[in-house]
Protein backbone atom coordinates (compact mmCIF):
# COMPACT_ATOMS: atom_id res chain seq x y z
CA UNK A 1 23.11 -48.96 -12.58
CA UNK A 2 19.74 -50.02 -13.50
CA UNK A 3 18.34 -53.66 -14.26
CA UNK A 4 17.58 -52.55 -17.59
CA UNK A 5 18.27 -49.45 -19.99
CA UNK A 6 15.71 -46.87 -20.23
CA UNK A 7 15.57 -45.08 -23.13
CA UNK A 8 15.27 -41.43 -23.05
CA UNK A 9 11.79 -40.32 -22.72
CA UNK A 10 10.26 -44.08 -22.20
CA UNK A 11 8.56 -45.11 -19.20
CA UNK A 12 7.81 -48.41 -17.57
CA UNK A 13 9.63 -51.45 -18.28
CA UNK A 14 9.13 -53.79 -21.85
CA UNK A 15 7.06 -57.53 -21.62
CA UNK A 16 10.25 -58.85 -22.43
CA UNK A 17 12.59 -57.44 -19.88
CA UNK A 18 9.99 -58.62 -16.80
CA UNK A 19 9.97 -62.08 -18.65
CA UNK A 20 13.97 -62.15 -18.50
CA UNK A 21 14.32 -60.57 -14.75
CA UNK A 22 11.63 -63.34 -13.49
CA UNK A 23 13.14 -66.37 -15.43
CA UNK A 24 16.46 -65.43 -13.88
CA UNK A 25 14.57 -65.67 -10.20
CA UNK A 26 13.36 -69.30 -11.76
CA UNK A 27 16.48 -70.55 -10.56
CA UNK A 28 15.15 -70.39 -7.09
CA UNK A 29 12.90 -73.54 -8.06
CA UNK A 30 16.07 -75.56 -8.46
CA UNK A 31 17.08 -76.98 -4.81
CA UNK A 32 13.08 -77.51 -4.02
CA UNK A 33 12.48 -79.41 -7.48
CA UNK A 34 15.65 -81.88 -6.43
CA UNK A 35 13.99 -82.65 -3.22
CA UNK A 36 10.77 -83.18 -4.54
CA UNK A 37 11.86 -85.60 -7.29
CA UNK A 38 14.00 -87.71 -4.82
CA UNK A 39 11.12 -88.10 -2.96
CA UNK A 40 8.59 -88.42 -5.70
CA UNK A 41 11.14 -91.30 -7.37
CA UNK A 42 11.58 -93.02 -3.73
CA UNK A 43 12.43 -95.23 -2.22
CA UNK A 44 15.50 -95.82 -3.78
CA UNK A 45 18.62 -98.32 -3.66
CA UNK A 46 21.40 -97.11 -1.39
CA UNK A 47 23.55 -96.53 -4.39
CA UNK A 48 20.97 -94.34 -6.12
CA UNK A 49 20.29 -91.68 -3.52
CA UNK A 50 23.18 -90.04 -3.70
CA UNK A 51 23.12 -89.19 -7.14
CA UNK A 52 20.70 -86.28 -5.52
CA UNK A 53 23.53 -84.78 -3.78
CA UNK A 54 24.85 -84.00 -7.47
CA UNK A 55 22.16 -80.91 -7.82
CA UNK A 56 23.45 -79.57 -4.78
CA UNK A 57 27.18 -80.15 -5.64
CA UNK A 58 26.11 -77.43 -8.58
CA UNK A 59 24.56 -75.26 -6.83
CA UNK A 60 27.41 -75.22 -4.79
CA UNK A 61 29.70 -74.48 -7.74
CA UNK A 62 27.60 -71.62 -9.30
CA UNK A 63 27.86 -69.87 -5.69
CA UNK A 64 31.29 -69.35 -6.51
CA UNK A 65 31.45 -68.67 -9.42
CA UNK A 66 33.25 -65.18 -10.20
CA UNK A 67 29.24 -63.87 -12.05
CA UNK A 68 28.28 -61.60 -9.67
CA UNK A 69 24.99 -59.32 -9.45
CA UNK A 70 24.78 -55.55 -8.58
CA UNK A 71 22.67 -54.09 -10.35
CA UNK A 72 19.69 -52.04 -8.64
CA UNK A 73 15.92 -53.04 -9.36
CA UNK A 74 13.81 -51.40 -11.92
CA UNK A 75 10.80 -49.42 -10.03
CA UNK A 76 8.15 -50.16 -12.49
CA UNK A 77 8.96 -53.92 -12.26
CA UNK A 78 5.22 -55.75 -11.80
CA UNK A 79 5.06 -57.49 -8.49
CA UNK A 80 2.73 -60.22 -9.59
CA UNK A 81 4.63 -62.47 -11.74
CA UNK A 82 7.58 -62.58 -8.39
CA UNK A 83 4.40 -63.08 -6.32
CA UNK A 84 3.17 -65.74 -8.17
CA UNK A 85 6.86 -66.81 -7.72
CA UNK A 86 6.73 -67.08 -4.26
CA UNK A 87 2.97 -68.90 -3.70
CA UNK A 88 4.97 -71.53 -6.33
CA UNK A 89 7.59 -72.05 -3.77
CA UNK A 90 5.30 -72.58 -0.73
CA UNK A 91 3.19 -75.42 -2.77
CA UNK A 92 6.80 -77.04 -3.54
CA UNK A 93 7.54 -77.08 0.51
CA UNK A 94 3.46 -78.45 1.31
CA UNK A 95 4.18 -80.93 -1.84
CA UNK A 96 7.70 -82.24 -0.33
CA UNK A 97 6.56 -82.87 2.98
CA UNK A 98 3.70 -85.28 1.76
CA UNK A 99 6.05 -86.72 -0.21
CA UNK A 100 8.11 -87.33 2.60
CA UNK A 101 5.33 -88.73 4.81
CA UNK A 102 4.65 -91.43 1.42
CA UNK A 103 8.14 -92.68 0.84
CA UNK A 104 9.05 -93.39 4.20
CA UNK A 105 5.94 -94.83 5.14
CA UNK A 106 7.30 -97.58 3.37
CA UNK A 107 11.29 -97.07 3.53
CA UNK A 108 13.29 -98.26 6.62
CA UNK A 109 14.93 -95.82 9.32
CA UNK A 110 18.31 -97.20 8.61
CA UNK A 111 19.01 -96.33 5.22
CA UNK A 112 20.55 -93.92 2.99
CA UNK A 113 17.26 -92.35 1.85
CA UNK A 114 17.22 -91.27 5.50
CA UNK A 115 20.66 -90.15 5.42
CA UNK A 116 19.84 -88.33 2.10
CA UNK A 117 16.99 -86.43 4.10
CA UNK A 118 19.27 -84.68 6.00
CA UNK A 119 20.71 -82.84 2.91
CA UNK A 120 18.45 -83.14 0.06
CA UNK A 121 15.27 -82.37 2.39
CA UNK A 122 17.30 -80.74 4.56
CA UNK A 123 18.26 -78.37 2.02
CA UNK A 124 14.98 -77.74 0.32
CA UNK A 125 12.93 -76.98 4.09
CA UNK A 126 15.45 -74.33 4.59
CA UNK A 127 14.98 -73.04 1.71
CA UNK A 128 11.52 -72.85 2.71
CA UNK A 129 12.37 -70.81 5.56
CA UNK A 130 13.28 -68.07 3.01
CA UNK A 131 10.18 -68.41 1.26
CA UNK A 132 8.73 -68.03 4.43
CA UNK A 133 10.53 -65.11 5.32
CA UNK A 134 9.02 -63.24 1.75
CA UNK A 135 5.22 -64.08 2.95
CA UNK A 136 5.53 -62.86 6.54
CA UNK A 137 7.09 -59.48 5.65
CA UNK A 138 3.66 -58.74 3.83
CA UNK A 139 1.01 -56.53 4.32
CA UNK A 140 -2.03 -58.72 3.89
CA UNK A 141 -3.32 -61.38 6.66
CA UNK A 142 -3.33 -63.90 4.62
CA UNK A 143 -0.28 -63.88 3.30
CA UNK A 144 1.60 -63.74 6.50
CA UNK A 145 -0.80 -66.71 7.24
CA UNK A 146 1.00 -68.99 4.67
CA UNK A 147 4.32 -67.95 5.99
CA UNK A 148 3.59 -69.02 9.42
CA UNK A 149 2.46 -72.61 7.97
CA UNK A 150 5.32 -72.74 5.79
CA UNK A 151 6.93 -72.46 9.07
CA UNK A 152 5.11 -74.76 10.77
CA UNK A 153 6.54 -77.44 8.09
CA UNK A 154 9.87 -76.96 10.11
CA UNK A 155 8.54 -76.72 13.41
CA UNK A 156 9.70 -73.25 13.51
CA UNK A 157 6.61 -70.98 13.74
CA UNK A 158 7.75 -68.98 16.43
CA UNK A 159 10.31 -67.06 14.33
CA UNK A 160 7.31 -65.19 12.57
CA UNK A 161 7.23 -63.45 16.39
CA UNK A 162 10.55 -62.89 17.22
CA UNK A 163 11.82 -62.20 13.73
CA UNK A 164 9.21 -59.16 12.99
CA UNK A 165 9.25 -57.77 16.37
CA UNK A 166 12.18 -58.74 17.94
CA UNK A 167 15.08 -59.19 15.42
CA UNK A 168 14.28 -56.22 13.33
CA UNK A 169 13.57 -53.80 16.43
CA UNK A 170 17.02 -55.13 18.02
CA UNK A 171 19.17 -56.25 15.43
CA UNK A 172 22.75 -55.46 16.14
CA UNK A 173 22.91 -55.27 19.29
CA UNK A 174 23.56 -57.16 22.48
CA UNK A 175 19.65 -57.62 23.49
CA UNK A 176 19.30 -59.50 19.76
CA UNK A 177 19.84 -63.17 20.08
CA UNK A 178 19.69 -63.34 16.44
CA UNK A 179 23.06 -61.09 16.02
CA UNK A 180 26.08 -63.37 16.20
CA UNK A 181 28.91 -62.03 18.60
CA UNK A 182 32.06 -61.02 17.57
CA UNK A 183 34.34 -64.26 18.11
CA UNK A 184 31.08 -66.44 18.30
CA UNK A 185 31.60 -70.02 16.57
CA UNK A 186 28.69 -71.00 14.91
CA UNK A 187 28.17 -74.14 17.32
CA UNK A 188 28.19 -71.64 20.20
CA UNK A 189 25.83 -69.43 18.33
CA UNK A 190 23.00 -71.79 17.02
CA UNK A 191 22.82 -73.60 20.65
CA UNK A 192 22.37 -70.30 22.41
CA UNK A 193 20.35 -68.86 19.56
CA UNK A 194 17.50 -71.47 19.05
CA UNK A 195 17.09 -71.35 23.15
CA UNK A 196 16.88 -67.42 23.40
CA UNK A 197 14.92 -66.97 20.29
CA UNK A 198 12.08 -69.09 21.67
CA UNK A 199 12.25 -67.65 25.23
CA UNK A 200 12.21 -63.92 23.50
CA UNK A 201 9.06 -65.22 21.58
CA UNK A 202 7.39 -66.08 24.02
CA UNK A 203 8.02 -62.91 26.49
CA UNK A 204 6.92 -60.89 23.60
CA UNK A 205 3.45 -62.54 23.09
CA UNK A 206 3.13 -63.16 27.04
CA UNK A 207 3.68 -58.89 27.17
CA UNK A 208 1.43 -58.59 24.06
CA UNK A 209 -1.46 -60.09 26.24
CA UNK A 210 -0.87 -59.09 29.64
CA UNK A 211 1.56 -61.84 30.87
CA UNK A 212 -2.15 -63.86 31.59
CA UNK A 213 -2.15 -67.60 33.21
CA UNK A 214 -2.12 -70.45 31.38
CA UNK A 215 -6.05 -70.70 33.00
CA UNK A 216 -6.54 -67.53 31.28
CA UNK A 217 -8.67 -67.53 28.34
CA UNK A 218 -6.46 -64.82 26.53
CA UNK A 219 -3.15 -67.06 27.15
CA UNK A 220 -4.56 -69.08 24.36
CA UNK A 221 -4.54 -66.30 21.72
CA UNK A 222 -0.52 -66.63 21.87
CA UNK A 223 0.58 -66.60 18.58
CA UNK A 224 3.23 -69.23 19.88
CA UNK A 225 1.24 -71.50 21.13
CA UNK A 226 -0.82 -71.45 17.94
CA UNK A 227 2.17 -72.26 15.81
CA UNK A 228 3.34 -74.98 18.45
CA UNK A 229 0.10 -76.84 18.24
CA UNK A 230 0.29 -76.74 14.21
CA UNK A 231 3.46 -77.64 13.64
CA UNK A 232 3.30 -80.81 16.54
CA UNK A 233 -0.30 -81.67 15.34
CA UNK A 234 1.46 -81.88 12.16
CA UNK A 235 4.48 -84.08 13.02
CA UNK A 236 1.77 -86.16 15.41
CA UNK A 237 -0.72 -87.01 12.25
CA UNK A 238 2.46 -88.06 10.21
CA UNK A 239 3.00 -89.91 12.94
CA UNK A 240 -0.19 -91.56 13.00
CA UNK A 241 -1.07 -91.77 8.53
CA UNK A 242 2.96 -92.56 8.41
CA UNK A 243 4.72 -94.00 10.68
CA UNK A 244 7.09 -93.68 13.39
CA UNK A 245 9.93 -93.62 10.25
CA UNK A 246 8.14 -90.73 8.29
CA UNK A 247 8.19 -89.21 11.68
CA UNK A 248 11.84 -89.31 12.47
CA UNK A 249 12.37 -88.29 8.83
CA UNK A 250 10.30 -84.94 9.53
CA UNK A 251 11.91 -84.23 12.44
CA UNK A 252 15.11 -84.60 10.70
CA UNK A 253 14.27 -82.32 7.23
CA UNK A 254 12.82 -80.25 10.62
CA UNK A 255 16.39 -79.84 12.21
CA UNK A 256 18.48 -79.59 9.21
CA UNK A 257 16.20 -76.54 8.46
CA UNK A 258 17.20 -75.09 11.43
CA UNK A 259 20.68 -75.72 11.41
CA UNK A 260 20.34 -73.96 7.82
CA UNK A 261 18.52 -70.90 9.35
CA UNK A 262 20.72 -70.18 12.10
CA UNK A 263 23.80 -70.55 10.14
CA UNK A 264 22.11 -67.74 7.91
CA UNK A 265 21.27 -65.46 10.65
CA UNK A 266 25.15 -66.28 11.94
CA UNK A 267 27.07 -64.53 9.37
CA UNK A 268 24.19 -62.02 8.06
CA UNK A 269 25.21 -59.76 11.19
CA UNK A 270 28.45 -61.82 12.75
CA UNK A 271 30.82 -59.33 14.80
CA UNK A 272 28.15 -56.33 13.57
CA UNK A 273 27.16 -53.63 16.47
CA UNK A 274 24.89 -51.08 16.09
CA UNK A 275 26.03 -47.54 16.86
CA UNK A 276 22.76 -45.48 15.63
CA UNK A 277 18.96 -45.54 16.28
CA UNK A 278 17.73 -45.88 13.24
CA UNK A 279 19.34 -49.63 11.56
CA UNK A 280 22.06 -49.02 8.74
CA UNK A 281 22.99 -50.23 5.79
CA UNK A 282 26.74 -50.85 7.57
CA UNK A 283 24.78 -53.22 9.93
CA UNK A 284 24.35 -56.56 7.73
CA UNK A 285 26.46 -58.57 5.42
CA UNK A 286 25.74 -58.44 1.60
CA UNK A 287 27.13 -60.69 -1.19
CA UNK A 288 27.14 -60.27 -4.40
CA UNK A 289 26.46 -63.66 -5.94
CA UNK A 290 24.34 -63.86 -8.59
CA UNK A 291 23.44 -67.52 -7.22
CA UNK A 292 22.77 -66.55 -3.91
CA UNK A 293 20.20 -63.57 -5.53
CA UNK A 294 18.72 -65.41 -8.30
CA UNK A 295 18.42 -69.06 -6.50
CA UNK A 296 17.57 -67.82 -2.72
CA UNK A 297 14.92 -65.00 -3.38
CA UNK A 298 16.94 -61.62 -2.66
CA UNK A 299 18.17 -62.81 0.36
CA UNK A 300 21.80 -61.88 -0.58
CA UNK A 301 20.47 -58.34 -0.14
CA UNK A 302 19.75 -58.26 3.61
CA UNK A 303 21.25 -54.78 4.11
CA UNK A 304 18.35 -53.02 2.21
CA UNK A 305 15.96 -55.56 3.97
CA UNK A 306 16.64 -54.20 7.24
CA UNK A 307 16.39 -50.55 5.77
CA UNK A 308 13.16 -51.19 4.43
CA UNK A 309 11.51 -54.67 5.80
CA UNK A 310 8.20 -54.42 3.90
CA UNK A 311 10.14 -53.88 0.19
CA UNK A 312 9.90 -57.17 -1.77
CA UNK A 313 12.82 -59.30 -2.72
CA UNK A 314 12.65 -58.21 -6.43
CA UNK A 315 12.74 -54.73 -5.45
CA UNK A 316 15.64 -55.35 -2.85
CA UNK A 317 18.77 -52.75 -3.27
CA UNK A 318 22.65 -53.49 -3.19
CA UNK A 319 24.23 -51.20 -0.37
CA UNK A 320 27.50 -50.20 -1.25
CA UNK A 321 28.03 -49.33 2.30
CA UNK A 322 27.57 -52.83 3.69
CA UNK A 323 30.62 -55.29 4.52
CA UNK A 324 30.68 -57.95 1.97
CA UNK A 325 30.88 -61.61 2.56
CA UNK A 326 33.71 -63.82 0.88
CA UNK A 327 31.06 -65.63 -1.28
CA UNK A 328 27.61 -66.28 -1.72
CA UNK A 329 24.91 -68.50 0.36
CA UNK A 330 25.62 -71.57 -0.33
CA UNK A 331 29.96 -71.38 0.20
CA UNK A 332 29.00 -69.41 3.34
CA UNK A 333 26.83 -72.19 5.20
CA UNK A 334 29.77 -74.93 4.36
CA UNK A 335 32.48 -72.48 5.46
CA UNK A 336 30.77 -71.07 8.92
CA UNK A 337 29.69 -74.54 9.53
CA UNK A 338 32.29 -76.72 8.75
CA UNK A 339 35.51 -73.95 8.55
CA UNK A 340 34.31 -71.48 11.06
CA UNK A 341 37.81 -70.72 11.97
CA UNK A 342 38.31 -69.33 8.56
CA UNK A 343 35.30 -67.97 8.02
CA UNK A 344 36.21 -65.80 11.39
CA UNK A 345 39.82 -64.63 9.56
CA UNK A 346 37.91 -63.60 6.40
CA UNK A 347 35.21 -61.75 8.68
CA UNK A 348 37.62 -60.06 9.94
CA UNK A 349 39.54 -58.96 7.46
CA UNK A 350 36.45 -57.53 6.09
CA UNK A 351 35.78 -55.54 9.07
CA UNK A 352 38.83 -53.99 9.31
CA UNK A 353 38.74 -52.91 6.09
CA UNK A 354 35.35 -51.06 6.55
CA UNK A 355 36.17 -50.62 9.89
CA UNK A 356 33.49 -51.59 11.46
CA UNK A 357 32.60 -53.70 14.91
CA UNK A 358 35.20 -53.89 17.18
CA UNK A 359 37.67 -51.88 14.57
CA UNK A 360 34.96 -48.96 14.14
CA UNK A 361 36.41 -45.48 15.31
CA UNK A 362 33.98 -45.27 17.80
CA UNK A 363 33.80 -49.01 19.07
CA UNK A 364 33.86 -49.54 22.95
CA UNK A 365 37.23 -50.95 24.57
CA UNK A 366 35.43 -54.00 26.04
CA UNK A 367 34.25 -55.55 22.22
CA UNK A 368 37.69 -57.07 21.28
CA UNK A 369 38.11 -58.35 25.03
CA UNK A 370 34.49 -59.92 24.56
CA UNK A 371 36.06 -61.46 21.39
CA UNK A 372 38.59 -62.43 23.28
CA UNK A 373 36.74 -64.17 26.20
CA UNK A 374 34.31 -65.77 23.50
CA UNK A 375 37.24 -67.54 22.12
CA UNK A 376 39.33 -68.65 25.46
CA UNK A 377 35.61 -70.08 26.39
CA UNK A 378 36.79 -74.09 27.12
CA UNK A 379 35.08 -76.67 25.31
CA UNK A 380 33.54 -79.55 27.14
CA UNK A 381 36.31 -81.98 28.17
CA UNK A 382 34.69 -84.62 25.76
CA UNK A 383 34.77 -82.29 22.75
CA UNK A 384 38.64 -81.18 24.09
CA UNK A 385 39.57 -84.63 23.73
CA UNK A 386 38.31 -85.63 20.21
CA UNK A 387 39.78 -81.98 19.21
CA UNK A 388 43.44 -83.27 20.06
CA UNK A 389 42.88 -86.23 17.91
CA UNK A 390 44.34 -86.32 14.12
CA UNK A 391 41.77 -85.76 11.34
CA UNK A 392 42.56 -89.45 10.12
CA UNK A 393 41.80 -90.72 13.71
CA UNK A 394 38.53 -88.86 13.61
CA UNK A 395 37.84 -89.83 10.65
CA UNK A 396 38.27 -93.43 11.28
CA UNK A 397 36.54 -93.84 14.52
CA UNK A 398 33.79 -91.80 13.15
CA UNK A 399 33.13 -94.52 10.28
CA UNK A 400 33.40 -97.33 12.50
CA UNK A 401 30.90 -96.12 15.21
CA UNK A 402 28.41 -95.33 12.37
CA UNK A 403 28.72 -98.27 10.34
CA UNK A 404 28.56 -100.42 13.89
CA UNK A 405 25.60 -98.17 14.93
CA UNK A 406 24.03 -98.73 11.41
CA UNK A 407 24.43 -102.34 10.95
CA UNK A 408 22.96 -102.86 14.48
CA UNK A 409 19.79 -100.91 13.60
CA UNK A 410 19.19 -102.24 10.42
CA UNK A 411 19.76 -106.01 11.42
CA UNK A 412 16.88 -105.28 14.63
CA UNK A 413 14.98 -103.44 11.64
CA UNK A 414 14.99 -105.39 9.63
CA UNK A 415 14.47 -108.82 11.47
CA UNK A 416 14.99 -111.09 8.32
CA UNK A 417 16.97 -113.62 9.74
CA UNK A 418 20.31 -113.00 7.81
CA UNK A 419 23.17 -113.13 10.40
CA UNK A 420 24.75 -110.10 12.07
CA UNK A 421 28.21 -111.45 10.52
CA UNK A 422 26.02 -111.06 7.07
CA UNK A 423 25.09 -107.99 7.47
CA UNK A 424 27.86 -106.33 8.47
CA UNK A 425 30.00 -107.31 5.70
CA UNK A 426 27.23 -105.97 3.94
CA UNK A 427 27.24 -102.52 5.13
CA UNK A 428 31.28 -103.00 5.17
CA UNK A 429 31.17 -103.48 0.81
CA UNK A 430 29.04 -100.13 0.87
CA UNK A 431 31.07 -98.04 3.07
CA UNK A 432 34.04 -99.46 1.00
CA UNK A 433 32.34 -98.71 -2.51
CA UNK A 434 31.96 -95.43 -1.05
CA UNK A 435 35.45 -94.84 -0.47
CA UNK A 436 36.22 -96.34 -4.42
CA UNK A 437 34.17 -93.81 -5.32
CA UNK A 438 35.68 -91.14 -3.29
CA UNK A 439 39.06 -92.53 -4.23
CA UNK A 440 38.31 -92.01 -8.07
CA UNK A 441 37.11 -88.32 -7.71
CA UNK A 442 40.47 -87.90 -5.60
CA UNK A 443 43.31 -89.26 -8.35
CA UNK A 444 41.13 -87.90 -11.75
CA UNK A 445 41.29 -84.64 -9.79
CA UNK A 446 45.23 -84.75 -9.76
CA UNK A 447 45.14 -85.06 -13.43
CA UNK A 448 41.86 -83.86 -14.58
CA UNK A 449 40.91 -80.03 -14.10
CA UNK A 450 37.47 -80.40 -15.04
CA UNK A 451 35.57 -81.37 -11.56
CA UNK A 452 32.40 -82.16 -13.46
CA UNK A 453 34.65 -84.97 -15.06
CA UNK A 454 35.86 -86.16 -11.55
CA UNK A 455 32.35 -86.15 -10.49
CA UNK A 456 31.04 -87.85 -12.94
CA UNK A 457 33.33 -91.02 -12.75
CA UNK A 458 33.14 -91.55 -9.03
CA UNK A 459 29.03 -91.12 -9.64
CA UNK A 460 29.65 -93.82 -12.43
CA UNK A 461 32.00 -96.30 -9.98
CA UNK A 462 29.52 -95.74 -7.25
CA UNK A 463 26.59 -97.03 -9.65
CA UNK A 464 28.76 -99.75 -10.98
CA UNK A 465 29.89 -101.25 -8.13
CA UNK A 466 26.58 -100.81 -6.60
CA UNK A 467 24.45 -102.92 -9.07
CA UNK A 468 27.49 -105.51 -8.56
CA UNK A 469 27.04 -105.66 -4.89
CA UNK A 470 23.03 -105.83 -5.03
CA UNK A 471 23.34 -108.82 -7.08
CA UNK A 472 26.03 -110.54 -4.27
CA UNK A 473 24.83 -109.66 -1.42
CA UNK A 474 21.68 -108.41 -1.05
């Protein structure tokens, strides 16, 4: 099925159906904008930040929504206007992260803002990594140039190496520290990931020159070195224009983005081994949300990427041999992060249904006893511990270490003389208009079935109670 009709005898593709096709990729604008406007309207009261999450909350919802897309590209589709599409996005990530250096050049370390980072910034330098992704898949010099800096942005320049000529040449198999095991968690994953992708990046550029010495004048064309000394160079004169606060908050957008990244690269091939030379379609996960293809560039596609690396993201194909994932993007990071368990039962479900990994006709005995072993594997006595715990208890002692933590850091931040008993109960209203808020959402949604409605009134007790307690206590 096409993207759009042709009629008999017509050729090419109408003005009007390129204008529709590329307002529909518009949406990919919409988690950078929200970054960029909490920044560009910061620094902001504690109780005003998280109306920012809201944006994300959607984008959430329209992720799982049942609108799904499968139709196939139009070949005569121009590549300029997505082009121009994607230089758009790159100026969005440079434009956040001087933003970022501004606002908290003047905001304090112990704040919500900072908190917000995490998500909202978080969210948007990820996205960035997609973006990124799109420029250093192309042809020409410079356009793999301004991936690598977009990269750079999240202190992650070294993927341009071992994601073109490691990731692609070894995807699927055991050699690919990229390819998520069958039975991996995602914690297991990303901490043995972001330490083997580095050390493969490096081997490769060390082989690419002759292994030379560090005293050796071609050990300083490494690619990896270059994109080390940008992306530090960049954090240090933040640093230095900035602050040391701007600087924690790039290293934390910095992180998140990499959380973000490998919990993309977890389920695109999770449990996935590859049983031919050549890379199939049957060797990536697909979705089919029209979110996750209109909002994140193509990337729900990743089964014709891998087929054919160089095609652009508007051009990308659905494979209708590829196992599906149980939703789009944006439901997939929450569930493999924070409900890996179940994200494993639907994965496999899938798999046996296409019959593929472990459950292929032509899989080795040893893959479900690797499965096995991968989940036996015993946490570290400390995590074992807080494991056995109830979710309340968690919970709980969770809240009280932070808001300890956090009313400690703010007091020696801050350095304004109010008492430590003062500030406390300070932090103690906020955490507690919080939970009003939280509280609303929970009882409207017993009675309510619009969640928009729900949201909207805990937003609206938050912002009450907020200007109440500003006027009290602060």
């Amino acid at each position: 099925m096409s993207e759009v009709a042709i009629a008999p005898g017509e050729s090419g593709i109408s003005l009007g159906e390129v204008a529709r096709i590329w307002l529909r990729h518009l949406v990919s604008v919409f988690i950078p904008l929200n970054a960029l406007i909490f920044l560009w309207t910061g620094p902001h009261s504690w109780y005003v930040a998280p109306l920012f999450f809201i944006p994300i909350g959607i984008a959430y919802a329209l992720d799982g929504g049942v609108r799904s897309e499968r139709r196939q590209p139009h070949k005569d589709l121009p590549a300029w206007p997505f082009d121009t599409l994607v230089y758009l996005l790159a100026g969005l990530q440079f434009w956040t992260i001087l933003e970022l250096a501004r606002v908290f050049s003047v905001q304090a370390f112990f704040s919500i803002d900072m908190l917000t980072v995490f998500i909202v910034v978080g969210a948007s330098s990820g996205f960035s990594i997609i973006t990124a992704h799109e420029l250093i898949h192309r042809k020409l010099r410079w356009q793999q140039g301004l991936g690598r800096l977009l990269l750079c942005t999240v202190l992650n320049e070294h993927f341009y190496t071992e994601h073109l000529r490691g990731h692609h040449v070894r995807v699927g198999t055991p050699e690919d520290p990229a390819t998520a095991r069958f039975g991996e968690s995602y914690e297991g994953f990303y901490w043995r990931t972001i330490r083997e992708q580095f050390a493969h990046a490096w081997r490769l550029e060390l082989d690419r020159l002759g292994n030379p010495r560090w005293t050796d004048r071609r050990f300083w064309l490494n690619r990896v070195v270059h994109g080390q000394a940008i992306g530090w160079g960049l954090a240090l004169a933040i640093l230095l224009w900035a602050g040391p606060v701007a600087f924690a908050a790039f290293l934390l957008q910095a992180f998140s983005a990499s959380r973000l990244l490998e919990a993309v690269n977890y389920f695109e091939h999770w449990g996935l081994r590859r049983r031919a030379r050549r890379v199939r379609p049957v060797d990536s996960w697909d979705t089919h949300s029209w979110f996750t293809y209109y909002g994140l560039t193509g990337l729900s596609r990743h089964a014709d990427h891998h087929a054919e690396p160089a095609r652009p993201f508007q051009q990308l194909r659905v494979m209708d041999d590829a196992p599906v994932l149980p939703g789009g993007y944006v439901r997939m990071v929450d569930l493999a992060t924070g409900r890996n368990a179940e994200f494993q039962r639907a994965a496999v479900e899938e798999l046996k249904r296409k019959q593929l990994g472990p459950f292929a006709e032509d899989a080795a005995p040893d893959e479900l006893a690797t499965s096995a072993e991968a989940q036996a594997a015993k946490p570290h006595p400390v995590l074992r511990a807080w494991s056995q715990l109830s979710i309340p208890v968690r919970r709980t002692l969770a809240l009280a270490v932070a808001l300890v933590a956090f009313t400690l850091g703010a007091q020696w931040e801050a350095a304004d003389g109010r008492s430590l008993a003062a500030a406390f109960g300070a932090h103690l209203w906020i955490l507690a208009v919080f939970a009003a808020a939280l509280v609303c959402h929970a009882q409207l949604a017993k009675r309510i079935p619009h969640e928009g409605v729900c949201w909207a009134a805990a937003f609206a007790v938050l912002i009450g109670l907020g200007r109440f307690g500003d006027a009290l206590l602060f």
